[in-house]
C-alpha atoms as a PDB file:
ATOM      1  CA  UNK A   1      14.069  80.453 -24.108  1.00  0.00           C
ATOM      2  CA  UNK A   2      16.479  82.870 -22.787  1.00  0.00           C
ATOM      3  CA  UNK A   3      19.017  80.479 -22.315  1.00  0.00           C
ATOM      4  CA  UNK A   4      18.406  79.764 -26.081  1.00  0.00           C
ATOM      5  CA  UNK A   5      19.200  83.679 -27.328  1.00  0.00           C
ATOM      6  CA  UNK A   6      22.021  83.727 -24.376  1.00  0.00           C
ATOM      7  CA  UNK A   7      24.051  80.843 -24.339  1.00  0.00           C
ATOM      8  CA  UNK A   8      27.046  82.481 -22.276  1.00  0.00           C
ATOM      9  CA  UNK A   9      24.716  83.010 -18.915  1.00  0.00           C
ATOM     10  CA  UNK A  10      26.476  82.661 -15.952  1.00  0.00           C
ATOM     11  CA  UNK A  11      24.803  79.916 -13.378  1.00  0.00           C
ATOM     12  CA  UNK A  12      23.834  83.266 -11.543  1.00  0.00           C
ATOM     13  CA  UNK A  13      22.826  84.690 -14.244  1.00  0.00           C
ATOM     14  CA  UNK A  14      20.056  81.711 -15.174  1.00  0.00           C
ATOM     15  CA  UNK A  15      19.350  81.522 -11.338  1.00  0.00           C
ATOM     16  CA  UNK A  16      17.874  85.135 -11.544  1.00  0.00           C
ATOM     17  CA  UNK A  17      15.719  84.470 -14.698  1.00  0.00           C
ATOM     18  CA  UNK A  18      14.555  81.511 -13.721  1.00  0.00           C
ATOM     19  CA  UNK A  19      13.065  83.115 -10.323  1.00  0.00           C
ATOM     20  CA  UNK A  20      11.508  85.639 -11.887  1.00  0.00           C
ATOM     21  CA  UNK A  21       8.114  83.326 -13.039  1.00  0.00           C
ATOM     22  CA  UNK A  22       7.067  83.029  -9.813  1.00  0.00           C
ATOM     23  CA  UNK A  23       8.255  86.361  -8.223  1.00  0.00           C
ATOM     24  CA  UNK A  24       5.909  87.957 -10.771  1.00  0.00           C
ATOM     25  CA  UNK A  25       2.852  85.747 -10.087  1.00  0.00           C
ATOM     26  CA  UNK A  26       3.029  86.451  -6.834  1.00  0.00           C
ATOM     27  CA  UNK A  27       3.201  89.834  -6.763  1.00  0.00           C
ATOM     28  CA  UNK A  28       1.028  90.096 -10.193  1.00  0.00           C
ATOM     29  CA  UNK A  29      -1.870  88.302  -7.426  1.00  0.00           C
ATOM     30  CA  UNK A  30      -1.683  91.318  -5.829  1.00  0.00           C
ATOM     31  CA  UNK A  31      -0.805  94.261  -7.603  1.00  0.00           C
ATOM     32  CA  UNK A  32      -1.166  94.183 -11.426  1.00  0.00           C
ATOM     33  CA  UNK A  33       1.924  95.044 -13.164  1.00  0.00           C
ATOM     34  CA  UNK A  34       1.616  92.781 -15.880  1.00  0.00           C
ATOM     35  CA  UNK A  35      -1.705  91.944 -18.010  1.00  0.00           C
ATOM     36  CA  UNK A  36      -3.386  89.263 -16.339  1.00  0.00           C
ATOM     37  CA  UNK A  37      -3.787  87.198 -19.591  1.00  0.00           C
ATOM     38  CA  UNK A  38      -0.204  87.954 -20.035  1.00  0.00           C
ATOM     39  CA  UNK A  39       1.783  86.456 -17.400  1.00  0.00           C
ATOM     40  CA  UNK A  40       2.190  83.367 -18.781  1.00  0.00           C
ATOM     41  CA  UNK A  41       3.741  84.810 -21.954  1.00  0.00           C
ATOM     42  CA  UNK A  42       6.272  86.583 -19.126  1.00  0.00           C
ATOM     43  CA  UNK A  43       9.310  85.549 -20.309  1.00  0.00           C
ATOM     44  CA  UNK A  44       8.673  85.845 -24.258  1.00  0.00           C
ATOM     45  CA  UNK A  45       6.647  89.155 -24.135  1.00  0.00           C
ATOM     46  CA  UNK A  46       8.568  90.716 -21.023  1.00  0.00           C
ATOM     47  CA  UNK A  47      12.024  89.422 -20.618  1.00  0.00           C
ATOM     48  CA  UNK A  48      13.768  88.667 -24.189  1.00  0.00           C
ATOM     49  CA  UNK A  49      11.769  91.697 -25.473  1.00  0.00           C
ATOM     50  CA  UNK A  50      13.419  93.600 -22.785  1.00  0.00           C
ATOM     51  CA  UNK A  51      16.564  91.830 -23.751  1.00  0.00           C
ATOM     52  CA  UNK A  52      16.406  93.343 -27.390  1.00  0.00           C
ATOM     53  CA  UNK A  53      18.372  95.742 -26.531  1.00  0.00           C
ATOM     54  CA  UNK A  54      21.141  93.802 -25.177  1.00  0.00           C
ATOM     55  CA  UNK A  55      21.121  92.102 -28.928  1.00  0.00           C
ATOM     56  CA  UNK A  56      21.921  95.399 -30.182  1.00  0.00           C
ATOM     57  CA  UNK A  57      24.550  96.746 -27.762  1.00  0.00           C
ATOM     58  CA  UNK A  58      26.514  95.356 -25.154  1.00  0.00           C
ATOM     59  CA  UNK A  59      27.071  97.881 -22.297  1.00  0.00           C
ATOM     60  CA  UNK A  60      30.286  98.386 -20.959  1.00  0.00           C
ATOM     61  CA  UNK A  61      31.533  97.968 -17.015  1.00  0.00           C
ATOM     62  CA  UNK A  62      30.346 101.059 -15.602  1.00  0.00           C
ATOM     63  CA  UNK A  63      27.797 101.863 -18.317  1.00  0.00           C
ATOM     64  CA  UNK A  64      24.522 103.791 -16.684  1.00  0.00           C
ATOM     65  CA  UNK A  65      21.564 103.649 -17.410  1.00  0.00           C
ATOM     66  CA  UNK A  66      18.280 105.209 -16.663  1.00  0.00           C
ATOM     67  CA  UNK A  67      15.188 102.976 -17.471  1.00  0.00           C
ATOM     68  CA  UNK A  68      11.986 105.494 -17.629  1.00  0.00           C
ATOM     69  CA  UNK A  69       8.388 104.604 -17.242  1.00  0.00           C
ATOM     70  CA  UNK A  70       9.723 100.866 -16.183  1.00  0.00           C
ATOM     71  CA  UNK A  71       6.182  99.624 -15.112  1.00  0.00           C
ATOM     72  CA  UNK A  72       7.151  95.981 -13.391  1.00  0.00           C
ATOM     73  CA  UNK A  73      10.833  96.617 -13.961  1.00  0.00           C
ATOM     74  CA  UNK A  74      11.386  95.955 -17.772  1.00  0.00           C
ATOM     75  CA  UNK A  75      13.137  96.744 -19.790  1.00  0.00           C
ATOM     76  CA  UNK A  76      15.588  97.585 -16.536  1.00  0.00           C
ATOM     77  CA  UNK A  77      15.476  94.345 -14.685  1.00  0.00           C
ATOM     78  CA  UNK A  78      16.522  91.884 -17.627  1.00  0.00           C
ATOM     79  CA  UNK A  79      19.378  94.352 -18.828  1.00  0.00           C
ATOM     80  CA  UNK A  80      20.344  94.069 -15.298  1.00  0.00           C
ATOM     81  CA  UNK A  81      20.403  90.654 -14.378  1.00  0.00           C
ATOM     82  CA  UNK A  82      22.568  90.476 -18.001  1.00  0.00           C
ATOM     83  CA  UNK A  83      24.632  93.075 -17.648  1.00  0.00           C
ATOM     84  CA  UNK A  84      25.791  93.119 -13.581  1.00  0.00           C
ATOM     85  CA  UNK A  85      28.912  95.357 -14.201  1.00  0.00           C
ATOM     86  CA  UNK A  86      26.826  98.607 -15.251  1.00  0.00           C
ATOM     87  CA  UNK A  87      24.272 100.446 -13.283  1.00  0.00           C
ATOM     88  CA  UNK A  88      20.347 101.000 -13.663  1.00  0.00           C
ATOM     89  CA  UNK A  89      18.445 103.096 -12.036  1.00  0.00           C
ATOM     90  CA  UNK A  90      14.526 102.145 -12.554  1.00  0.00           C
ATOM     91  CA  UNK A  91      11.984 104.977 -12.079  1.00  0.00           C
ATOM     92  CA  UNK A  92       7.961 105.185 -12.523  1.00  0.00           C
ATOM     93  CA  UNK A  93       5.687 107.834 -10.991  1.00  0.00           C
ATOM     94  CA  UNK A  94       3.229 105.443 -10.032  1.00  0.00           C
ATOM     95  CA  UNK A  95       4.242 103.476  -6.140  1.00  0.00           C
ATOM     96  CA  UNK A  96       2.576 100.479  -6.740  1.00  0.00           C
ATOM     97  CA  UNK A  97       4.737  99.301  -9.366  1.00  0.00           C
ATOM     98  CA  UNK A  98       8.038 100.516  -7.746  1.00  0.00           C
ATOM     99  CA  UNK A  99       7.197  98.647  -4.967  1.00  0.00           C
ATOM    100  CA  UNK A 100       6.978  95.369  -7.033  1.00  0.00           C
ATOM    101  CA  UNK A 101       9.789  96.966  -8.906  1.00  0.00           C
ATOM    102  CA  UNK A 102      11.920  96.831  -5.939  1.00  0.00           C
ATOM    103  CA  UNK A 103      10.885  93.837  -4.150  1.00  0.00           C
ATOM    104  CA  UNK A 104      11.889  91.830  -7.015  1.00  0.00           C
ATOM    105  CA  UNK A 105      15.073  93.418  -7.210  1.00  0.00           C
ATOM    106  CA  UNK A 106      15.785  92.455  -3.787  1.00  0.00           C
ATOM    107  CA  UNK A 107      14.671  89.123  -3.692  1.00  0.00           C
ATOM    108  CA  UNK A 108      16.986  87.872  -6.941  1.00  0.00           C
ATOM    109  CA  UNK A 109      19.550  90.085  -5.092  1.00  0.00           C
ATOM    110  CA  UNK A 110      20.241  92.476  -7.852  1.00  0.00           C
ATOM    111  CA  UNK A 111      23.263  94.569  -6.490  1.00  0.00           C
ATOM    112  CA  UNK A 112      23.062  96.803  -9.321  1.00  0.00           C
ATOM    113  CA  UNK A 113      19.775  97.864 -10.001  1.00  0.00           C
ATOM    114  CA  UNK A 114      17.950 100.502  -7.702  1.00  0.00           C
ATOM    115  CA  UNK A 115      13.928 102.397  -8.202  1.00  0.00           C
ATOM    116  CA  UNK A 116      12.937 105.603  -7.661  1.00  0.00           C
ATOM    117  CA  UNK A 117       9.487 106.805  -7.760  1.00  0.00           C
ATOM    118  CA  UNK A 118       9.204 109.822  -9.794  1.00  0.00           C
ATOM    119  CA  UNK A 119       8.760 111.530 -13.297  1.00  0.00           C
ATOM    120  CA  UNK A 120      11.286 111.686 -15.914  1.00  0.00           C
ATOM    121  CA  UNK A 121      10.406 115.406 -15.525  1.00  0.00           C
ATOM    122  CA  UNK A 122      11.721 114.896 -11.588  1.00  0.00           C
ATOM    123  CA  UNK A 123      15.026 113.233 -12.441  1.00  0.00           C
ATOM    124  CA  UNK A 124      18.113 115.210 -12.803  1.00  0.00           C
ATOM    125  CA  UNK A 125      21.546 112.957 -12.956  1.00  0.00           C
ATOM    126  CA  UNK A 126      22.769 111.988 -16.544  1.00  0.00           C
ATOM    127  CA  UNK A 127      23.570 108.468 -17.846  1.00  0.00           C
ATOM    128  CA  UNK A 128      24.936 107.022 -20.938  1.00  0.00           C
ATOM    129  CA  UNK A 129      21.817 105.562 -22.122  1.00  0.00           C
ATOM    130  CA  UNK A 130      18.251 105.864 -21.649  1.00  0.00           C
ATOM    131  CA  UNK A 131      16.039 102.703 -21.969  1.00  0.00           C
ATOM    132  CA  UNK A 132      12.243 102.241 -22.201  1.00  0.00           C
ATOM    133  CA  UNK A 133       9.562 100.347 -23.797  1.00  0.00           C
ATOM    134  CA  UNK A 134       6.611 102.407 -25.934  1.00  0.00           C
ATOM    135  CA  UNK A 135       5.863 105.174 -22.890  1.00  0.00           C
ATOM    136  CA  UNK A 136       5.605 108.496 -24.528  1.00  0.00           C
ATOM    137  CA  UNK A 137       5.948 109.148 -28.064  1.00  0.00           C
ATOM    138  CA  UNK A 138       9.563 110.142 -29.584  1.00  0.00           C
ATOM    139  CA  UNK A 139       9.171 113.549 -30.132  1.00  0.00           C
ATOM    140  CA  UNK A 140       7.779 113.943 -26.764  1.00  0.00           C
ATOM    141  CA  UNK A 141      10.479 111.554 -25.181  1.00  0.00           C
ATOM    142  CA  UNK A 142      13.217 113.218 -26.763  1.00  0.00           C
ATOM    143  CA  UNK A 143      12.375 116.938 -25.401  1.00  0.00           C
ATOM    144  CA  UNK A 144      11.901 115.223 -21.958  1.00  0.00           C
ATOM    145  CA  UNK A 145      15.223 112.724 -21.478  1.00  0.00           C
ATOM    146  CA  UNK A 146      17.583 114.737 -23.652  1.00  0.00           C
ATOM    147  CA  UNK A 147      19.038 116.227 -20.443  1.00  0.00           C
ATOM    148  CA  UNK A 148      19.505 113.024 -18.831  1.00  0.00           C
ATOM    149  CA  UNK A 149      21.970 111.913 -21.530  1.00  0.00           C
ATOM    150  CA  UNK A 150      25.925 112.190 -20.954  1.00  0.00           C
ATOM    151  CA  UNK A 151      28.077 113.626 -23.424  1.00  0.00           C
ATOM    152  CA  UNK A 152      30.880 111.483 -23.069  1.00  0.00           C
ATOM    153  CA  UNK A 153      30.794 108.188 -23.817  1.00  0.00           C
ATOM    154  CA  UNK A 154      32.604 104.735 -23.151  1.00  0.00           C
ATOM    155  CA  UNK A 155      30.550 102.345 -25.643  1.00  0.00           C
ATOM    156  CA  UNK A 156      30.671 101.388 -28.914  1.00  0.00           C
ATOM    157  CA  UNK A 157      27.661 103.334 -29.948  1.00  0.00           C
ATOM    158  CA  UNK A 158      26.839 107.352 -28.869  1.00  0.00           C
ATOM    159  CA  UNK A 159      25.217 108.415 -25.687  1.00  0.00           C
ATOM    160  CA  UNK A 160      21.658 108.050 -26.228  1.00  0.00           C
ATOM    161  CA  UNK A 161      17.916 106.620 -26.744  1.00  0.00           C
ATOM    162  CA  UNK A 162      17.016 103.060 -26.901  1.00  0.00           C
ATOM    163  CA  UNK A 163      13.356 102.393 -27.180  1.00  0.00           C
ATOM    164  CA  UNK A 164      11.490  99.311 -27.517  1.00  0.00           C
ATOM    165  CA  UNK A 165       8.390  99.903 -29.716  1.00  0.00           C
ATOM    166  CA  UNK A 166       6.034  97.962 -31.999  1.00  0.00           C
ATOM    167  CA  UNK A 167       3.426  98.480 -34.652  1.00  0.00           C
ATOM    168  CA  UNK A 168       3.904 101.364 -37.821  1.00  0.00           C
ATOM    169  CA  UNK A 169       6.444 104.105 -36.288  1.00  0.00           C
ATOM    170  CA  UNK A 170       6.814 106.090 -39.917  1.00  0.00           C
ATOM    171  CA  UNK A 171       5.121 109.259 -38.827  1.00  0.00           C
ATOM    172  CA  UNK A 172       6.482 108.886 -35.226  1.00  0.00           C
ATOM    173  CA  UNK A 173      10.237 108.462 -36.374  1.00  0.00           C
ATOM    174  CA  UNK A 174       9.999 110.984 -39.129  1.00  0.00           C
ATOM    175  CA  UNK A 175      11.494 113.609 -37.849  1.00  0.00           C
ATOM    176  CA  UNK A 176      14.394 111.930 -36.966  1.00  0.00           C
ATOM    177  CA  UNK A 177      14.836 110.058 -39.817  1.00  0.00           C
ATOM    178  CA  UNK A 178      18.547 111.354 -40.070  1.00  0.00           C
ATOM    179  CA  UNK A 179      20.145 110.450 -37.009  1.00  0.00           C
ATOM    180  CA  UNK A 180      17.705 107.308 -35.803  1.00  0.00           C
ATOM    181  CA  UNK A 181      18.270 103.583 -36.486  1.00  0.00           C
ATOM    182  CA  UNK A 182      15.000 101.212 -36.427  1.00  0.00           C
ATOM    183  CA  UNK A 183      16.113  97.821 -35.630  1.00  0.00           C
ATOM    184  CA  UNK A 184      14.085  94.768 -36.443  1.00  0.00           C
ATOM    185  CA  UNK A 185      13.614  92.658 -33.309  1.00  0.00           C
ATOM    186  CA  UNK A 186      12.647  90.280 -36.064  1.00  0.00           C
ATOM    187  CA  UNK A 187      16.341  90.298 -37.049  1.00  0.00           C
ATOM    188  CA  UNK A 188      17.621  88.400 -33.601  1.00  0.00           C
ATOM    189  CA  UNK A 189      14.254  86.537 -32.256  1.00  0.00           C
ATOM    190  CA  UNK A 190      12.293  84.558 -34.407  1.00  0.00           C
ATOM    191  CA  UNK A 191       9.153  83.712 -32.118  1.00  0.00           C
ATOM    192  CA  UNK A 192       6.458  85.217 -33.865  1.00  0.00           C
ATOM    193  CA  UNK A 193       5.693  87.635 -31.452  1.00  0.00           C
ATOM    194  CA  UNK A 194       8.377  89.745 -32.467  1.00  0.00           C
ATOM    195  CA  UNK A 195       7.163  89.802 -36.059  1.00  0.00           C
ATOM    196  CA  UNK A 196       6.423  93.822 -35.618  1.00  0.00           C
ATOM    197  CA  UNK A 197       8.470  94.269 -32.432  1.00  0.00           C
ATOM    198  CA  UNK A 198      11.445  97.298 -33.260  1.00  0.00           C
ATOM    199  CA  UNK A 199      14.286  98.514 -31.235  1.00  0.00           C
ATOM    200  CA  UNK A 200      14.498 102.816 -31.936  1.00  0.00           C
ATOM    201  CA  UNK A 201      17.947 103.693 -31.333  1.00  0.00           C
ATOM    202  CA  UNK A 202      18.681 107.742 -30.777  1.00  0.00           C
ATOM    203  CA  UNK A 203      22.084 109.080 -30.242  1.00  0.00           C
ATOM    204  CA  UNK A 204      21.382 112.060 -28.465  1.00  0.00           C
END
């Protein structure tokens, strides 16, 4: 499947998706990061969702990124694994899923990903963007990361938000309605999963 929506993977590249199934049933056994009726939907539901975002912009060598409330590592891991010449750093403020985070970072040898457990609150560098899937609503979100958020920039789009969300979002993205792009996941991946599944892009 990713493969599929990916084509130009390196062998690397499909060697650190591929070990992912069974990294995250292992842990999963253990600590629950991931639905339990949901793991075997890990790659559609968890990985090319996460890998939306990399349908709508390519990150640049040396892009950062912070990826906030990253449960089990998404959408931080996959952007990772595809994008090895920019940095993530992963944070949560709950340890059990940091530590999965970072095991499974370690064991697919993932030189450019690191964890950190704390709260967005807690985290003072800046990066060029901030990713996340549906953790806080946007107004909220926005007040907390906007600080985080470089002003210069070296990609094709502005510094800013990109925020993987699903279901009716017209009262949420209202008052941003000037400056934010809602992009149909719909558009790129035609399982039918993603049938309601939106990227919310903020320049910030």
């Amino acid at each position: 499947m990713i493969r599929r929506h990916f084509p130009e993977l390196s062998e690397l590249q499909i060697q650190q998706f591929a070990a992912l199934n069974d990294l995250y049933r292992d842990w999963n056994a253990k600590i629950n990061v991931i639905s339990r009726k949901d793991i075997d939907n890990l790659y559609e539901h968890h990985v090319l969702h996460s890998l939306g975002i990399a349908k709508y912009v390519r990150f640049k060598p040396e892009t950062t990124v912070l990826d906030i409330g990253t449960g089990g590592g998404f959408p931080g891991i996959p952007l990772a694994i595809l994008f090895p010449e920019s940095s993530f750093l992963l944070i949560d403020s709950i340890g059990k899923k940091i530590k999965v985070t970072q095991a499974i970072i370690d064991s697919i040898g993932l030189i450019n990903a690191k964890t950190n457990q704390c709260r967005i609150e807690e985290e003072p560098a800046t990066f060029d963007f901030v990713v996340c899937r549906a953790v806080k609503p946007l107004s909220e979100l926005v007040h907390l990361i906007r600080k985080n958020v470089k002003k210069e920039q070296i990609n094709a789009i502005p510094n800013g938000l990109l925020c993987l969300k699903g279901g009716e979002l017209q009262k949420e993205t209202a008052p941003f309605s000037r400056l934010l792009i809602t992009i149909e996941l719909s558009n790129y991946f035609h399982e039918p999963y993603f049938k309601t599944k939106k990227l919310i892009y903020l320049p910030l």
